[in-house]
C-alpha atoms as a PDB file:
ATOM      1  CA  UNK A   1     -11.884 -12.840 -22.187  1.00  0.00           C
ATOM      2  CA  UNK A   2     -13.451 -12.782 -18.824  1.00  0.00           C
ATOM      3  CA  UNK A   3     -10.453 -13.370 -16.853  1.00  0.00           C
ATOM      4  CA  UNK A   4      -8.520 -10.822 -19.084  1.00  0.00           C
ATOM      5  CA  UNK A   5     -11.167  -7.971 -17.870  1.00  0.00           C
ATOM      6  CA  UNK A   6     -10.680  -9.209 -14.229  1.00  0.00           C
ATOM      7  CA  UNK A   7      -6.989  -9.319 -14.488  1.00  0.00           C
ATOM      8  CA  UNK A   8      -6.930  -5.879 -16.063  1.00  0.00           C
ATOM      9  CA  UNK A   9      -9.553  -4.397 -13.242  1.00  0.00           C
ATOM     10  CA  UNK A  10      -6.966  -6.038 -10.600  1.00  0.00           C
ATOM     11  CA  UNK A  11      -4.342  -4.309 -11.943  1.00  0.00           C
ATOM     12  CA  UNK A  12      -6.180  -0.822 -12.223  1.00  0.00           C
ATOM     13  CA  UNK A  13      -6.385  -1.306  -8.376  1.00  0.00           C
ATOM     14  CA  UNK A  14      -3.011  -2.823  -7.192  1.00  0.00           C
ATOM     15  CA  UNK A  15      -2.065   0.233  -8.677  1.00  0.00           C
ATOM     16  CA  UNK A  16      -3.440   2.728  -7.552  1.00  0.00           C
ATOM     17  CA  UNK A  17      -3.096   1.200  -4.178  1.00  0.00           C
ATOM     18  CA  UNK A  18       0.622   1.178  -4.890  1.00  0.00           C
ATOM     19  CA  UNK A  19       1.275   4.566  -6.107  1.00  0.00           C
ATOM     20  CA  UNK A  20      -1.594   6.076  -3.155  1.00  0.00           C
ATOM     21  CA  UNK A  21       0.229   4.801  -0.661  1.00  0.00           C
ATOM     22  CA  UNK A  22       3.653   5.507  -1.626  1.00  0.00           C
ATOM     23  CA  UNK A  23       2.373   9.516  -1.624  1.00  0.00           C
ATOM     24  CA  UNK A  24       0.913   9.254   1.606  1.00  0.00           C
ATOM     25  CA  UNK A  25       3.926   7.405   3.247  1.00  0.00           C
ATOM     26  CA  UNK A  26       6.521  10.344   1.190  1.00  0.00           C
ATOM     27  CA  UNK A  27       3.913  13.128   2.614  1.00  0.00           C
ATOM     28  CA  UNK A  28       4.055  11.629   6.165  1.00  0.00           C
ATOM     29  CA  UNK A  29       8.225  11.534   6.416  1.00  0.00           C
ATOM     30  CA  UNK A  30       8.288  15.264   4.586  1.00  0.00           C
ATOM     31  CA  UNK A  31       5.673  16.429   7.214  1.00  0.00           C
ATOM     32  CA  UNK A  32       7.097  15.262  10.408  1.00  0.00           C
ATOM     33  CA  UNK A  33      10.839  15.158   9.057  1.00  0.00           C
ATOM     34  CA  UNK A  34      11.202  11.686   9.447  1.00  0.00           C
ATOM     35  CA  UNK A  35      14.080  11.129   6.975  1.00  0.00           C
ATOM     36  CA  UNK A  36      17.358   9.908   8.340  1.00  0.00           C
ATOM     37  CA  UNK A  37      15.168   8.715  11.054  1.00  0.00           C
ATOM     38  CA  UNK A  38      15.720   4.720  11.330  1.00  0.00           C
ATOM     39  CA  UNK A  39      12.891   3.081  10.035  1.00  0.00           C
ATOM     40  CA  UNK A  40       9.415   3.333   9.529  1.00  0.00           C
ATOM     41  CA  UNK A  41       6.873   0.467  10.733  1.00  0.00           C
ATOM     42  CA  UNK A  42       3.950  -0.212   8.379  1.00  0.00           C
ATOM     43  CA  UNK A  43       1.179  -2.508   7.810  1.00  0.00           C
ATOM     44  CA  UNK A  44      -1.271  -3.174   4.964  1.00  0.00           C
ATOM     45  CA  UNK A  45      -4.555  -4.729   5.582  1.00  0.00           C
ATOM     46  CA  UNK A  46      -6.822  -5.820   2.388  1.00  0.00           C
ATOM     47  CA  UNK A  47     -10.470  -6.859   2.533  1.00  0.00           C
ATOM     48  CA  UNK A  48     -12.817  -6.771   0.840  1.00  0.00           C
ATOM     49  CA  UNK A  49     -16.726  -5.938   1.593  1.00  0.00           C
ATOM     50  CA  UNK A  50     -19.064  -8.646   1.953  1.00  0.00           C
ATOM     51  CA  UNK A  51     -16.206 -11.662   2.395  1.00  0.00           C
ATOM     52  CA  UNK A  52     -13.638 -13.089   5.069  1.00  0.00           C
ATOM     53  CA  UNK A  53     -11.303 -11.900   3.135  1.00  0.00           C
ATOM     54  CA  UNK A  54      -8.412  -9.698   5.747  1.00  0.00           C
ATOM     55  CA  UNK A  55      -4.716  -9.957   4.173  1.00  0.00           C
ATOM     56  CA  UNK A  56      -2.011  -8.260   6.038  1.00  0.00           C
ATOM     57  CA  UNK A  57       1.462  -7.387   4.800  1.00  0.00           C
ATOM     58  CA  UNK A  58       3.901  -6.609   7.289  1.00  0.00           C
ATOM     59  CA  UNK A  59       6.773  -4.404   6.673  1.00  0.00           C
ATOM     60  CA  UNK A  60       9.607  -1.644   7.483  1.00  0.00           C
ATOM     61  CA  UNK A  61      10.820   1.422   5.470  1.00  0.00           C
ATOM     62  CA  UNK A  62      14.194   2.847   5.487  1.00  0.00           C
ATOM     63  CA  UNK A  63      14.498   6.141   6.093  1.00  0.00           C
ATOM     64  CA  UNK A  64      18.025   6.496   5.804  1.00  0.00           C
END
């Protein structure tokens, strides 16, 4: 049962990370009128207070 609560508490945050970010990324294209507009350089850094933990995902949007 433990690891079902943990799992479940992951979740709750992997997605609201995911659905966050993919508002702030459609507000920043809409704002500056980036669509059409190659591609769109981002990064994603996770840590998390109080360990070593720093995870960094690498990526590109298309804007086309």
């Amino acid at each position: 049962m433990e690891n079902e609560h943990f799992n479940l508490s992951l979740r709750r945050f992997l997605k609201e990370v995911g659905i966050s970010s993919q508002q702030e990324v459609e507000r920043l294209v809409r704002e500056r009128d980036l669509a059409g507009k190659g591609q769109l350089k981002v990064k994603m850094v996770l840590t998390a207070e109080g360990t070593d933990l720093h995870h960094v995902v690498d990526g590109k949007i298309d804007l086309s």
